[in-house]
C-alpha atoms as a PDB file:
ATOM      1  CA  UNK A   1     -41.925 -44.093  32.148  1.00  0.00           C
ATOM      2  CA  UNK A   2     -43.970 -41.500  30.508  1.00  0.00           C
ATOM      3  CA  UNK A   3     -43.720 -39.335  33.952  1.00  0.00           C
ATOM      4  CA  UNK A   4     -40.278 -39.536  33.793  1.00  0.00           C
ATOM      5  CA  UNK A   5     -39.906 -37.779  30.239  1.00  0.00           C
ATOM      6  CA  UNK A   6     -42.680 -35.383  31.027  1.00  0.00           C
ATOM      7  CA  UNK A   7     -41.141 -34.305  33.981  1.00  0.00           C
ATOM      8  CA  UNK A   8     -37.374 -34.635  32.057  1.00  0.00           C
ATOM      9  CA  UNK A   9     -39.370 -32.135  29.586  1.00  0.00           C
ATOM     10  CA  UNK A  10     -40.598 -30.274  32.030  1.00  0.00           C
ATOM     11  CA  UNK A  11     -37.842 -28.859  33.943  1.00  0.00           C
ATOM     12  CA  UNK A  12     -35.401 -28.766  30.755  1.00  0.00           C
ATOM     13  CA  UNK A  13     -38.005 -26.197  29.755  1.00  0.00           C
ATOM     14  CA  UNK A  14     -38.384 -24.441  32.881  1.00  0.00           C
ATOM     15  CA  UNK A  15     -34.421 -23.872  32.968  1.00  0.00           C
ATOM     16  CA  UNK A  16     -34.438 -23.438  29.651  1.00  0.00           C
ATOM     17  CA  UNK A  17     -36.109 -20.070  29.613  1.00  0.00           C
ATOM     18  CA  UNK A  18     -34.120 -17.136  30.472  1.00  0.00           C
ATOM     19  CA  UNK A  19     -33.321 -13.457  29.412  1.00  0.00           C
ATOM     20  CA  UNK A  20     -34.733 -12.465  26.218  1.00  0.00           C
ATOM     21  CA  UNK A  21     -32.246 -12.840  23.188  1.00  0.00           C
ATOM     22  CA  UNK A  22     -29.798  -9.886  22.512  1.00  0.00           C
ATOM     23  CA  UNK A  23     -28.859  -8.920  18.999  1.00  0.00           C
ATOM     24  CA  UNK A  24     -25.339  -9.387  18.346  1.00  0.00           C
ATOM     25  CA  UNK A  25     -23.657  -5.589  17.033  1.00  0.00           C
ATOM     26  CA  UNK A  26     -22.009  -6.485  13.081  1.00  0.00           C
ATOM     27  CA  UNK A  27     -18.426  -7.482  13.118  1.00  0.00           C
ATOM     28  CA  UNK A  28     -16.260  -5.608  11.335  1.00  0.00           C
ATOM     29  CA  UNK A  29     -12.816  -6.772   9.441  1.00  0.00           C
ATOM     30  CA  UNK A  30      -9.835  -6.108  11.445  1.00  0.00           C
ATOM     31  CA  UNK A  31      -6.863  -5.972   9.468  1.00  0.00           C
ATOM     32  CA  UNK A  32      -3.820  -6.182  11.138  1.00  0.00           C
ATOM     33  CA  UNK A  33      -0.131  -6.063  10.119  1.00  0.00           C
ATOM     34  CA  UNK A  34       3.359  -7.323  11.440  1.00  0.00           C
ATOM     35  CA  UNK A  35       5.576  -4.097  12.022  1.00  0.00           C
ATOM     36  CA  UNK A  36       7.844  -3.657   9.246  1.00  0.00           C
ATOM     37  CA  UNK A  37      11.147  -4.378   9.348  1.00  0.00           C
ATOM     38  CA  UNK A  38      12.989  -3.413   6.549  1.00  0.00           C
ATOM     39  CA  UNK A  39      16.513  -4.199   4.736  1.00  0.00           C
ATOM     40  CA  UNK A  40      18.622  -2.667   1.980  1.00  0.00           C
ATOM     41  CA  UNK A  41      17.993  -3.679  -1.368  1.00  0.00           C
ATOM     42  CA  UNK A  42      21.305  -3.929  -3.096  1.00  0.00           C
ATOM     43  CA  UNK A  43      21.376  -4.280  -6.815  1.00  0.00           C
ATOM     44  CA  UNK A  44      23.771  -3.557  -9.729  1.00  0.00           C
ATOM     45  CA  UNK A  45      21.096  -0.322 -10.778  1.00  0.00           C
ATOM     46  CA  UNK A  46      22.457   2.814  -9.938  1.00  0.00           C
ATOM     47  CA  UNK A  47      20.779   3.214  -6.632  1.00  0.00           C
ATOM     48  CA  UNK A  48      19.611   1.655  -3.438  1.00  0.00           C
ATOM     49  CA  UNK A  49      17.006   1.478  -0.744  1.00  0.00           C
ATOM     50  CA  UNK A  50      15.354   0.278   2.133  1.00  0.00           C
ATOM     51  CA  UNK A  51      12.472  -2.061   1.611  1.00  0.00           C
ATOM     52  CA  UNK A  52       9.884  -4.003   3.782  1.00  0.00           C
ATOM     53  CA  UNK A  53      10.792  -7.174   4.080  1.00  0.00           C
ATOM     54  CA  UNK A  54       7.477  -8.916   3.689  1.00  0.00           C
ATOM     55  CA  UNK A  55       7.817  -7.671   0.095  1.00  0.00           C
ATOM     56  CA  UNK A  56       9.715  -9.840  -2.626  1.00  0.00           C
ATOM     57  CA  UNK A  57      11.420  -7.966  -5.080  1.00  0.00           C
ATOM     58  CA  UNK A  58      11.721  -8.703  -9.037  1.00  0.00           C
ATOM     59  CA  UNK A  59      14.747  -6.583 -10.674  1.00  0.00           C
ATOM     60  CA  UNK A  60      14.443  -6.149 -14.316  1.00  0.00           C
ATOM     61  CA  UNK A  61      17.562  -5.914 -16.711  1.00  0.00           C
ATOM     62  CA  UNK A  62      16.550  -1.971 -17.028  1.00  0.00           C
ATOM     63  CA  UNK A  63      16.399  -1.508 -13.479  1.00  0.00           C
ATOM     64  CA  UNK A  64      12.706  -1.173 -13.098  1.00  0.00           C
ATOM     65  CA  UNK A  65      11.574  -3.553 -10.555  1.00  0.00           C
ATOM     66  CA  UNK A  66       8.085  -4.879  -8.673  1.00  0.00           C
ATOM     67  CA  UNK A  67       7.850  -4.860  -4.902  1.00  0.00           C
ATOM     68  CA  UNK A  68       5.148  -7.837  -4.003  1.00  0.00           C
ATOM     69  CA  UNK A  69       2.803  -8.083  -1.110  1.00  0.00           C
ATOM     70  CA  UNK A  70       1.145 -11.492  -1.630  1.00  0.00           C
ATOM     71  CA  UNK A  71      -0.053 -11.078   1.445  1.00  0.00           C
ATOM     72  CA  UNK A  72      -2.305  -7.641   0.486  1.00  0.00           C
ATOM     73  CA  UNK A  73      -2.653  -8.632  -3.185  1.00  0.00           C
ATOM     74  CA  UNK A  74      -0.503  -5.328  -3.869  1.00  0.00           C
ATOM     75  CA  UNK A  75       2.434  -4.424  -5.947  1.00  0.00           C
ATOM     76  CA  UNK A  76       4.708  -1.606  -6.120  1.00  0.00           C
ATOM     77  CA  UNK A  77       5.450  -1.090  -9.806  1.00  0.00           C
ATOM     78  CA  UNK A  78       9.162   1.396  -9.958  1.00  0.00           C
ATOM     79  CA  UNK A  79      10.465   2.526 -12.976  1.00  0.00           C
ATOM     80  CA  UNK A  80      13.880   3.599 -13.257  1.00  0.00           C
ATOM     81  CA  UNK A  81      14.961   6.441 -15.835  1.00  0.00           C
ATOM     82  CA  UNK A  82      18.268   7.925 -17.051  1.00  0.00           C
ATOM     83  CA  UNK A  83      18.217  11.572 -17.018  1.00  0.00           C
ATOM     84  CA  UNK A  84      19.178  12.499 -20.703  1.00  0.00           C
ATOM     85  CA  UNK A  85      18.663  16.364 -20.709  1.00  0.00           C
ATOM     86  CA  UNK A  86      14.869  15.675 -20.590  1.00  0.00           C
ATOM     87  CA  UNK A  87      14.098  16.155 -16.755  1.00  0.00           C
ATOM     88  CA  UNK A  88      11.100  18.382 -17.976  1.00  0.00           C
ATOM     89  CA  UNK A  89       9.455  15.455 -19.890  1.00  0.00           C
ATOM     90  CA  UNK A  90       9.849  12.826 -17.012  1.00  0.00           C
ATOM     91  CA  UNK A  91       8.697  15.211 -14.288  1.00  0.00           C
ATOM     92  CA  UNK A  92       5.301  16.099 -16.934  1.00  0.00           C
ATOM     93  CA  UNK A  93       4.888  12.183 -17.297  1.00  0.00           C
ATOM     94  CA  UNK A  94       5.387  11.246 -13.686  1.00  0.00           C
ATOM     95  CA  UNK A  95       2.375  14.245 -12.838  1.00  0.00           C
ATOM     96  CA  UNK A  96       0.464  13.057 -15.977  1.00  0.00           C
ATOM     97  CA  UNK A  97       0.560   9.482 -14.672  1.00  0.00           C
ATOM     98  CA  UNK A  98      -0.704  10.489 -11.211  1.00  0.00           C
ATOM     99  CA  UNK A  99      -3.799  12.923 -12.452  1.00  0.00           C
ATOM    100  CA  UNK A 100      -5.142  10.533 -14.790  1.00  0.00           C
ATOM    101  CA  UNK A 101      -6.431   8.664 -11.598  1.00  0.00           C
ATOM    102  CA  UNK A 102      -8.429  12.279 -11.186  1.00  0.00           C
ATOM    103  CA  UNK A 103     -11.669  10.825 -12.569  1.00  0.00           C
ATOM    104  CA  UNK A 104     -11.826   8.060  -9.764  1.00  0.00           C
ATOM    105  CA  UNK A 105     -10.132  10.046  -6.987  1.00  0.00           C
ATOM    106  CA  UNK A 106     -12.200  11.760  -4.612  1.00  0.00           C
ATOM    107  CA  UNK A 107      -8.801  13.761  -3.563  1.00  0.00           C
ATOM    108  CA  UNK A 108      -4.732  13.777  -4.773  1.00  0.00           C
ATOM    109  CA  UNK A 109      -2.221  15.138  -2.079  1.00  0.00           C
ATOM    110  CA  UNK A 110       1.110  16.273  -3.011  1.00  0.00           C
ATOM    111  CA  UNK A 111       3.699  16.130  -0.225  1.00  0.00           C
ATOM    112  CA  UNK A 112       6.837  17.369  -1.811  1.00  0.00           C
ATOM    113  CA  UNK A 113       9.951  14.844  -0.591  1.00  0.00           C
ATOM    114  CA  UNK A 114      13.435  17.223  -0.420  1.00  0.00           C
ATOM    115  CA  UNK A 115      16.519  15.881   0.852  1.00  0.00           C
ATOM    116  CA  UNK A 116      19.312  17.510  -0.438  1.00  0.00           C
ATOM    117  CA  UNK A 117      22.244  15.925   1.698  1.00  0.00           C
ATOM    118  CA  UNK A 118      21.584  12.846  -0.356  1.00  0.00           C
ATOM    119  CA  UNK A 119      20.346  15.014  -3.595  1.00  0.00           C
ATOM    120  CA  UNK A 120      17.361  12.928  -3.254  1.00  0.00           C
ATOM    121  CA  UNK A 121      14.151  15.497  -4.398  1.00  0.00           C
ATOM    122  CA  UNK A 122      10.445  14.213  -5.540  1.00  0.00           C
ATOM    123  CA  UNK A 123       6.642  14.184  -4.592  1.00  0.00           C
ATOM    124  CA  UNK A 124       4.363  11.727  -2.965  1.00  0.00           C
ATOM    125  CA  UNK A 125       0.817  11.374  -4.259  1.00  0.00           C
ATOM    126  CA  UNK A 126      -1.778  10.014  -1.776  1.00  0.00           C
ATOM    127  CA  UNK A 127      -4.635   9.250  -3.743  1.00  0.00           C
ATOM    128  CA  UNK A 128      -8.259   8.987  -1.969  1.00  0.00           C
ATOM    129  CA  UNK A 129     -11.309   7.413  -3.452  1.00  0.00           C
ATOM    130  CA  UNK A 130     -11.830   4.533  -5.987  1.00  0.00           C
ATOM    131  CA  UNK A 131      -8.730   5.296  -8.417  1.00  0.00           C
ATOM    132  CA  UNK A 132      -6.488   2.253  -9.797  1.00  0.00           C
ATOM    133  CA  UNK A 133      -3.800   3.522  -7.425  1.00  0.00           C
ATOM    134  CA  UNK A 134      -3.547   4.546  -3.767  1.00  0.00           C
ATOM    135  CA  UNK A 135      -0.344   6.289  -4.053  1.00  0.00           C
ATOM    136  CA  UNK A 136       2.504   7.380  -6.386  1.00  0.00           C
ATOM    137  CA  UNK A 137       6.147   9.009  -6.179  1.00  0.00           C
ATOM    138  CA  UNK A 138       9.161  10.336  -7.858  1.00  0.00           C
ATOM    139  CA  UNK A 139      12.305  10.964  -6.892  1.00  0.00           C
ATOM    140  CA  UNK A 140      15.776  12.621  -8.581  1.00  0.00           C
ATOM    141  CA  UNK A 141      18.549  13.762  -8.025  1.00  0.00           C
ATOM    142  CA  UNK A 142      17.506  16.466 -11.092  1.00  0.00           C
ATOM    143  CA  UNK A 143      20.561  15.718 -13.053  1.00  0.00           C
ATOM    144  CA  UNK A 144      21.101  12.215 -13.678  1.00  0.00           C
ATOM    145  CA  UNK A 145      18.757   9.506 -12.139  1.00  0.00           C
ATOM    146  CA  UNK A 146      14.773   9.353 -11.870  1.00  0.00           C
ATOM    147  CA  UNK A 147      12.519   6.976 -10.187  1.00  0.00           C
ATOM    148  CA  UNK A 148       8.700   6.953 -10.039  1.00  0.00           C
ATOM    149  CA  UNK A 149       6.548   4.055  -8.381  1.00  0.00           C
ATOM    150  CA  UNK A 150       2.815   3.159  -7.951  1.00  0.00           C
ATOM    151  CA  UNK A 151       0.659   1.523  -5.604  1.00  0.00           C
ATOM    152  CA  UNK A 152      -1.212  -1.147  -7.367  1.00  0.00           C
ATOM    153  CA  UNK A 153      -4.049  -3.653  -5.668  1.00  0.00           C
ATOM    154  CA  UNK A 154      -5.017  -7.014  -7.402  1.00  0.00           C
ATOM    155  CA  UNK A 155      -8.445  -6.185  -6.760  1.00  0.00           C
ATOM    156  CA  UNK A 156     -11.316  -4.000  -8.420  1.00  0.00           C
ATOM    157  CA  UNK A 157     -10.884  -0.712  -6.291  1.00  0.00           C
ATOM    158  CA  UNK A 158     -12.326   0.255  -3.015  1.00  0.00           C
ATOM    159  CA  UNK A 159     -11.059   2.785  -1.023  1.00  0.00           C
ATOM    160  CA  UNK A 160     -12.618   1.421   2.144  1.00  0.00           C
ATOM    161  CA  UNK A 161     -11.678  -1.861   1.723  1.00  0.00           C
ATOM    162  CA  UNK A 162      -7.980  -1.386   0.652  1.00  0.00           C
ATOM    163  CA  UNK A 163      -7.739   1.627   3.212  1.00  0.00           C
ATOM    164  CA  UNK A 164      -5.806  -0.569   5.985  1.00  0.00           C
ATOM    165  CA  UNK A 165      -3.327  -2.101   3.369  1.00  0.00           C
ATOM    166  CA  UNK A 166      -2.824   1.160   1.568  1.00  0.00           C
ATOM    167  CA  UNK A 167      -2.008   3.380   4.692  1.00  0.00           C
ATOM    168  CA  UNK A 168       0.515   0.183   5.909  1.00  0.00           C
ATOM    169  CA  UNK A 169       1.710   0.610   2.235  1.00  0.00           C
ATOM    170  CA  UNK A 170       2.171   4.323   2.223  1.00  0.00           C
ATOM    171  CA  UNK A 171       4.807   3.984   5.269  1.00  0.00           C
ATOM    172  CA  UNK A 172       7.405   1.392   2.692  1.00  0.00           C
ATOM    173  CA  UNK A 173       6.739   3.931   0.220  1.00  0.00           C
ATOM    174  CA  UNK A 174       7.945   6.671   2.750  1.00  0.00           C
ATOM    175  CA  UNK A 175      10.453   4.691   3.716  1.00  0.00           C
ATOM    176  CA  UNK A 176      11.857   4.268  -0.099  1.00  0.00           C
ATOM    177  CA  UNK A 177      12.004   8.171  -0.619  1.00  0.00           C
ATOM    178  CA  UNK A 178      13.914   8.386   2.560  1.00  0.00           C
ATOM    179  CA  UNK A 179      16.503   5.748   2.373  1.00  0.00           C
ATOM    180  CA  UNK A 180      17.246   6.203  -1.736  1.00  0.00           C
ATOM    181  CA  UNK A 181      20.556   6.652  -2.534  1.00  0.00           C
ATOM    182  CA  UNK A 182      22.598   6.949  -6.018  1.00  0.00           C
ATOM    183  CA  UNK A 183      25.247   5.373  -6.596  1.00  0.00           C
END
């Protein structure tokens, strides 16, 4: 019986041995994204837009509202603002909110936003580097409605992990300067 299991051991062994072992390269996350599809959002406020469906949307009575991404831990915060003759002080405090992210940000890029068929003017902010948000806007119409949103992430910030969520992000966001319209 012993012969058996030495010989058992033997040629389990002998097949046993083979190439030497290969590291494995690391993995790296791949984070991937449904295409958006996108609907209008309708609301008694005194405009409307297009906005990602995978994003729930909370109205408040002031017309502010939250766009939610459970599935990227983000939020779109939007603030809506009569224009009362003081279209000076919301542009300064819609600039002012974007450059205090300057001590985090490795880089803030303005891409001015002009449509004037729908009198729809503003600026996007892409924010690089470890700031609080990866992107802002504002748009008006300069004489009676303005709008400003930020790109918030549930999550201590880093730019190279939020990166694939935040550039997915930055398309809604183009999507709600484009298809804004006052009512």
């Amino acid at each position: 019986m012993s012969r058996i299991v030495l010989a058992f051991i033997s040629v389990f062994l002998f097949f046993s041995c083979g190439n030497d072992p290969v590291p494995k390269p690391k993995g790296l996350l791949r984070l991937e994204y449904k295409s958006p599809e996108y609907t209008a959002l309708s609301t008694q406020c005194p405009y409307v837009f297009y906005k990602n469906t995978a994003a729930e949307a909370s109205i408040k009575p002031d017309c502010s509202m939250n766009l939610d991404y459970s599935q990227m831990n983000a939020h779109i915060f939007i603030t809506y603002k009569p224009i009362n003759n003081n279209i000076d002080k919301l542009l300064r405090d819609a600039q002012k909110l974007t450059y205090e992210h300057v001590a985090k940000a490795d880089n803030i890029q303005e891409q001015p936003f002009v449509n004037p068929d729908n009198k729809v003017y503003g600026m996007f902010y892409l924010v690089a580097g470890n700031a609080a948000s990866a992107s802002q806007f504002y748009v008006t119409d300069s004489t009676s409605h303005f709008l400003t949103g930020s790109l918030y992430f549930n999550v201590k910030p880093n730019y190279d992990s939020v990166l694939p969520a935040a550039k997915y992000l930055e398309e809604d966001i183009r999507k709600i300067m484009e298809t804004i319209r006052w009512k």
